[in-house]
N, C-alpha and C. Protein backbone atom coordinates (compact mmCIF):
# COMPACT_ATOMS: atom_id res chain seq x y z
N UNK A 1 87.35 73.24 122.26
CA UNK A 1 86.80 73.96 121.13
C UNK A 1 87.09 73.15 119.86
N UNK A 2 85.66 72.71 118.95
CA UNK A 2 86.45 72.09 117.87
C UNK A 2 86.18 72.96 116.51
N UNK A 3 87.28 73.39 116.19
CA UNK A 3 87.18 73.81 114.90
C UNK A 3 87.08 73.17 113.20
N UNK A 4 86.71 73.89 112.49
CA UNK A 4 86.26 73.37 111.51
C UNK A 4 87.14 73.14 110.41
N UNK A 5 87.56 73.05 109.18
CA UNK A 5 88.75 73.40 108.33
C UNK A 5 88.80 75.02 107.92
N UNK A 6 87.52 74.97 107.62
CA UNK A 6 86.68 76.36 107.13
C UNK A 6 87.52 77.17 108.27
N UNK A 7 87.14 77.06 109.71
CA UNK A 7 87.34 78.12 110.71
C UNK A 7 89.37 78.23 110.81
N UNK A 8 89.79 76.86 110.39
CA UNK A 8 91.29 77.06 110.46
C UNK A 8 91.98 77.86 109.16
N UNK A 9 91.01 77.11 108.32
CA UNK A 9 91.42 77.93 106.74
C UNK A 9 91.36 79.26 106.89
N UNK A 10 90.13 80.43 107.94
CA UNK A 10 90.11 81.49 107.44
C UNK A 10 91.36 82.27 108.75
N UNK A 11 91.29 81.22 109.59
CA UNK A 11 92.46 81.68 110.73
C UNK A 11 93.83 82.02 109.80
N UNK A 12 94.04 81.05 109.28
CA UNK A 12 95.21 81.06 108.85
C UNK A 12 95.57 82.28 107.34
N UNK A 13 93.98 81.88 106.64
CA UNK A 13 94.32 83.68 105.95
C UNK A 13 94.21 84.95 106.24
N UNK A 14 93.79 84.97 107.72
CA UNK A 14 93.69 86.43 108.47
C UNK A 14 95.63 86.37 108.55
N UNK A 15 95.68 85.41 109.34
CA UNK A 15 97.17 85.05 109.61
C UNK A 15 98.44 85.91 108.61
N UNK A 16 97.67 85.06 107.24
CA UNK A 16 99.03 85.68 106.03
C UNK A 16 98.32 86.90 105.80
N UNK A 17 97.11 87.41 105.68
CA UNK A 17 97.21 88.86 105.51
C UNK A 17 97.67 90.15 106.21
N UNK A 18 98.43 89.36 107.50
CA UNK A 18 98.68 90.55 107.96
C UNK A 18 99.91 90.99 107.40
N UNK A 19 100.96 89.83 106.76
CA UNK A 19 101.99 90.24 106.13
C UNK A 19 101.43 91.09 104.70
N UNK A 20 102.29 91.93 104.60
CA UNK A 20 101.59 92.95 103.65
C UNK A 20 102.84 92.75 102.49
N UNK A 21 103.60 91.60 102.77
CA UNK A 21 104.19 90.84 101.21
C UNK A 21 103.22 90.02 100.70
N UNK A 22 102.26 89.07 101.41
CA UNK A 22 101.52 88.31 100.66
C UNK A 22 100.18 89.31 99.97
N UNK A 23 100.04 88.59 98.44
CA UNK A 23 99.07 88.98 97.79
C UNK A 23 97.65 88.69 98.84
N UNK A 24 96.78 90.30 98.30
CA UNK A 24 95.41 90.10 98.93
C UNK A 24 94.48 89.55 98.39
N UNK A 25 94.55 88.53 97.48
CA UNK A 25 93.75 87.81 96.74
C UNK A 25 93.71 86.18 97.23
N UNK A 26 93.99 86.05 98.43
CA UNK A 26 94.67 84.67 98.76
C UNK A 26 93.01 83.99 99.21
N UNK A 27 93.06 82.43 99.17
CA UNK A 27 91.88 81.68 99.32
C UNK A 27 92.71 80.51 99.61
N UNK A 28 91.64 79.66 100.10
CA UNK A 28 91.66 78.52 100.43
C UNK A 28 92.62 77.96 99.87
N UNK A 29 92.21 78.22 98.35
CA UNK A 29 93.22 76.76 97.49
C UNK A 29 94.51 77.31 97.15
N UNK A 30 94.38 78.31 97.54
CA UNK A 30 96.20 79.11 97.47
C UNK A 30 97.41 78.09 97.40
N UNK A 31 98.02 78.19 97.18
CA UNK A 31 99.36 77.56 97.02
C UNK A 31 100.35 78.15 97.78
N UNK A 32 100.64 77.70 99.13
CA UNK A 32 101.67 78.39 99.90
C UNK A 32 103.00 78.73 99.02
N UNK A 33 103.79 77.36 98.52
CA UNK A 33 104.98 77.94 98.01
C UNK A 33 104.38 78.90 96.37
N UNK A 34 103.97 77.92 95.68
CA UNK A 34 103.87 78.92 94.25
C UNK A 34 103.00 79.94 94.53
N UNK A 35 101.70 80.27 94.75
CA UNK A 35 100.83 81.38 95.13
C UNK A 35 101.70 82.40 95.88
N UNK A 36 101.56 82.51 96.84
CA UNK A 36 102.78 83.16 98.36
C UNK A 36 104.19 83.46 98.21
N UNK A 37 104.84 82.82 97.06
CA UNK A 37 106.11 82.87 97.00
C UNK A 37 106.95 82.59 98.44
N UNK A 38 106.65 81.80 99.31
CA UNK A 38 107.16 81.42 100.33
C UNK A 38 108.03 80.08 99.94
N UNK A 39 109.72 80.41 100.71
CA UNK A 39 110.81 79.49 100.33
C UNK A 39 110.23 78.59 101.69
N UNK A 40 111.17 77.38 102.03
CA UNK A 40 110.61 76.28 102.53
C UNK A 40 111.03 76.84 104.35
N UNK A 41 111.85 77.57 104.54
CA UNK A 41 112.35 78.69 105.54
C UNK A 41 110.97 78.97 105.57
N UNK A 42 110.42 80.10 105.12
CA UNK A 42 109.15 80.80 105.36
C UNK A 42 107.84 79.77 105.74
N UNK A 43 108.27 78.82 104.93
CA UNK A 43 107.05 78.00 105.62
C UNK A 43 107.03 77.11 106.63
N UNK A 44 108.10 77.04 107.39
CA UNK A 44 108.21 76.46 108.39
C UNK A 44 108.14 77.23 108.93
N UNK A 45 108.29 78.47 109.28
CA UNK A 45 108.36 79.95 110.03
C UNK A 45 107.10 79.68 110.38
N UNK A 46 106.31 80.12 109.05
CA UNK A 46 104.95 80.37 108.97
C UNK A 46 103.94 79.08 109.60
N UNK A 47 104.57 77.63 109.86
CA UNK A 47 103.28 76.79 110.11
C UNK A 47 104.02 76.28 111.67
N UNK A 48 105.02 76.81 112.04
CA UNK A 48 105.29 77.17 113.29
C UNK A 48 104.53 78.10 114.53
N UNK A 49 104.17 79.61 113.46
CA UNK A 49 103.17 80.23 113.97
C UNK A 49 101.95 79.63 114.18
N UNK A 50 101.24 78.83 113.14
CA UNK A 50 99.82 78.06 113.27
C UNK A 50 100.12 77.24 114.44
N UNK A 51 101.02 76.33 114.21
CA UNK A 51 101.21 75.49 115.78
C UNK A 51 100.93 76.09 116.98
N UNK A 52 101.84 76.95 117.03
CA UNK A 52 101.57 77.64 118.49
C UNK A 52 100.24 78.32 118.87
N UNK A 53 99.53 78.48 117.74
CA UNK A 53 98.59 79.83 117.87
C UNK A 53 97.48 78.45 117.88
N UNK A 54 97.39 77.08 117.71
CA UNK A 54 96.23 76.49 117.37
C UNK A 54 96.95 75.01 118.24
N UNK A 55 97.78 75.27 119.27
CA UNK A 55 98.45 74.14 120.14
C UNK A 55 98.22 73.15 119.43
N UNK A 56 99.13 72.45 118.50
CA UNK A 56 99.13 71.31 117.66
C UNK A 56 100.19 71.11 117.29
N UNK A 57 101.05 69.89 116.79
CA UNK A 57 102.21 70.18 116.48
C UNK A 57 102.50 69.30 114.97
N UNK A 58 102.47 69.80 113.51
CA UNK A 58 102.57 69.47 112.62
C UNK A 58 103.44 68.38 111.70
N UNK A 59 103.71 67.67 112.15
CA UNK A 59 104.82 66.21 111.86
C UNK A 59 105.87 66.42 110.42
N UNK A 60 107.06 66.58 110.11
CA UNK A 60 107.42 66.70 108.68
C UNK A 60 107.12 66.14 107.74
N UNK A 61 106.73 65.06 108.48
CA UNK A 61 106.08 63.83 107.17
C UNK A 61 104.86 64.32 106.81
N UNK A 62 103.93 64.64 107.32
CA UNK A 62 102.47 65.40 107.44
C UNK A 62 103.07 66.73 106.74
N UNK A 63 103.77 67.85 106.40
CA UNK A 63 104.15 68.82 106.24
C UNK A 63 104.88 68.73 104.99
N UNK A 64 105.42 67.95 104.13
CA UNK A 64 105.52 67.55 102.88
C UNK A 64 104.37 67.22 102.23
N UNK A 65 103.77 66.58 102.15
CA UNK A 65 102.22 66.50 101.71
C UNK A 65 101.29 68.26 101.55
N UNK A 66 101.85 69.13 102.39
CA UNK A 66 101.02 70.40 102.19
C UNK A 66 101.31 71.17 100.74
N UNK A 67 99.88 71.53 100.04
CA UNK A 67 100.38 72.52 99.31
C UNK A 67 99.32 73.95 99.41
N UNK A 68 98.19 73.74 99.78
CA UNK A 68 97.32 74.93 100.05
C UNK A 68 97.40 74.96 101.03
N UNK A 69 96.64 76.29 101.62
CA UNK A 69 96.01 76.79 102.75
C UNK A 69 95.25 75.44 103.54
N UNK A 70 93.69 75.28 102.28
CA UNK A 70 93.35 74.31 102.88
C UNK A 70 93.80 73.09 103.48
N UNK A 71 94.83 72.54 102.66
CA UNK A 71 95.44 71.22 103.10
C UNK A 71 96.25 71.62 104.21
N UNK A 72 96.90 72.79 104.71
CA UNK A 72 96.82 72.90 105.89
C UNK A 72 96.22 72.76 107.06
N UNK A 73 95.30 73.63 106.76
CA UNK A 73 93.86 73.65 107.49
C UNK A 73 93.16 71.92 107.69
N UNK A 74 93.35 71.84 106.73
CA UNK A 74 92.65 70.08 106.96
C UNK A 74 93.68 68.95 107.78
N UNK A 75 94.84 69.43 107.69
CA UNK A 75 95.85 69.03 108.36
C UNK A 75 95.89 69.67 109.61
N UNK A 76 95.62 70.43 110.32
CA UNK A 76 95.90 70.78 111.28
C UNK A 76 94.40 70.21 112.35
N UNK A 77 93.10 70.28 111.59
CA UNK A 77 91.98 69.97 111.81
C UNK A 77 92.08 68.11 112.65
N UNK A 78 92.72 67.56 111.47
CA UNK A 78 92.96 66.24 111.24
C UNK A 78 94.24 65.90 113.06
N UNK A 79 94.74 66.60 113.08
CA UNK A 79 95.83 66.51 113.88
C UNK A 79 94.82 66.90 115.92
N UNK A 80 94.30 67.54 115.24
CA UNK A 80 93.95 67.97 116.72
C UNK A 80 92.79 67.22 116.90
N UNK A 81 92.14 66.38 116.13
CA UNK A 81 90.89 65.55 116.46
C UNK A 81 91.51 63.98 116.99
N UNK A 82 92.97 63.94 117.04
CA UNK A 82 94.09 63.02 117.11
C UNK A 82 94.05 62.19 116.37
N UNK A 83 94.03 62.48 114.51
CA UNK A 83 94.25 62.07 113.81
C UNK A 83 95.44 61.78 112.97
């Protein structure tokens, strides 16, 4: 199955909306830590869940570079096309 950024981007904001701490105004260009208020704990939590849920496995070096949704999404996209 190849997904799109689009299709990982909206995976991943179904994802944070189910937490009912994150704001419901969240998009693409969200800002995990400043937008989300997520400490660097939470976001490893949180792109732990994407891993498993999208079998990929996110590199730390690749994972410093993140600051939106999307750049997740494009990162995770990027990773599973074995990029």
């Amino acid at each position: 199955m190849s997904e799109t950024v689009q299709d990982v981007s909206a995976l991943i904001i179904n994802k944070l909306l189910a937490n009912p701490k994150v704001p419901r105004d969240i998009s693409g260009s969200s800002k995990i830590v400043e937008d989300l208020a997520f400490d660097s704990l939470a976001v490893m939590n949180f792109v732990m869940e994407i891993e498993d849920e999208l079998d990929v496995s996110v590199p730390l070096d690749r994972l410093a570079e993140i600051r939106t949704i999307d750049d997740l999404a494009e990162c995770v996209v990027s990773l599973k096309k074995g990029g």
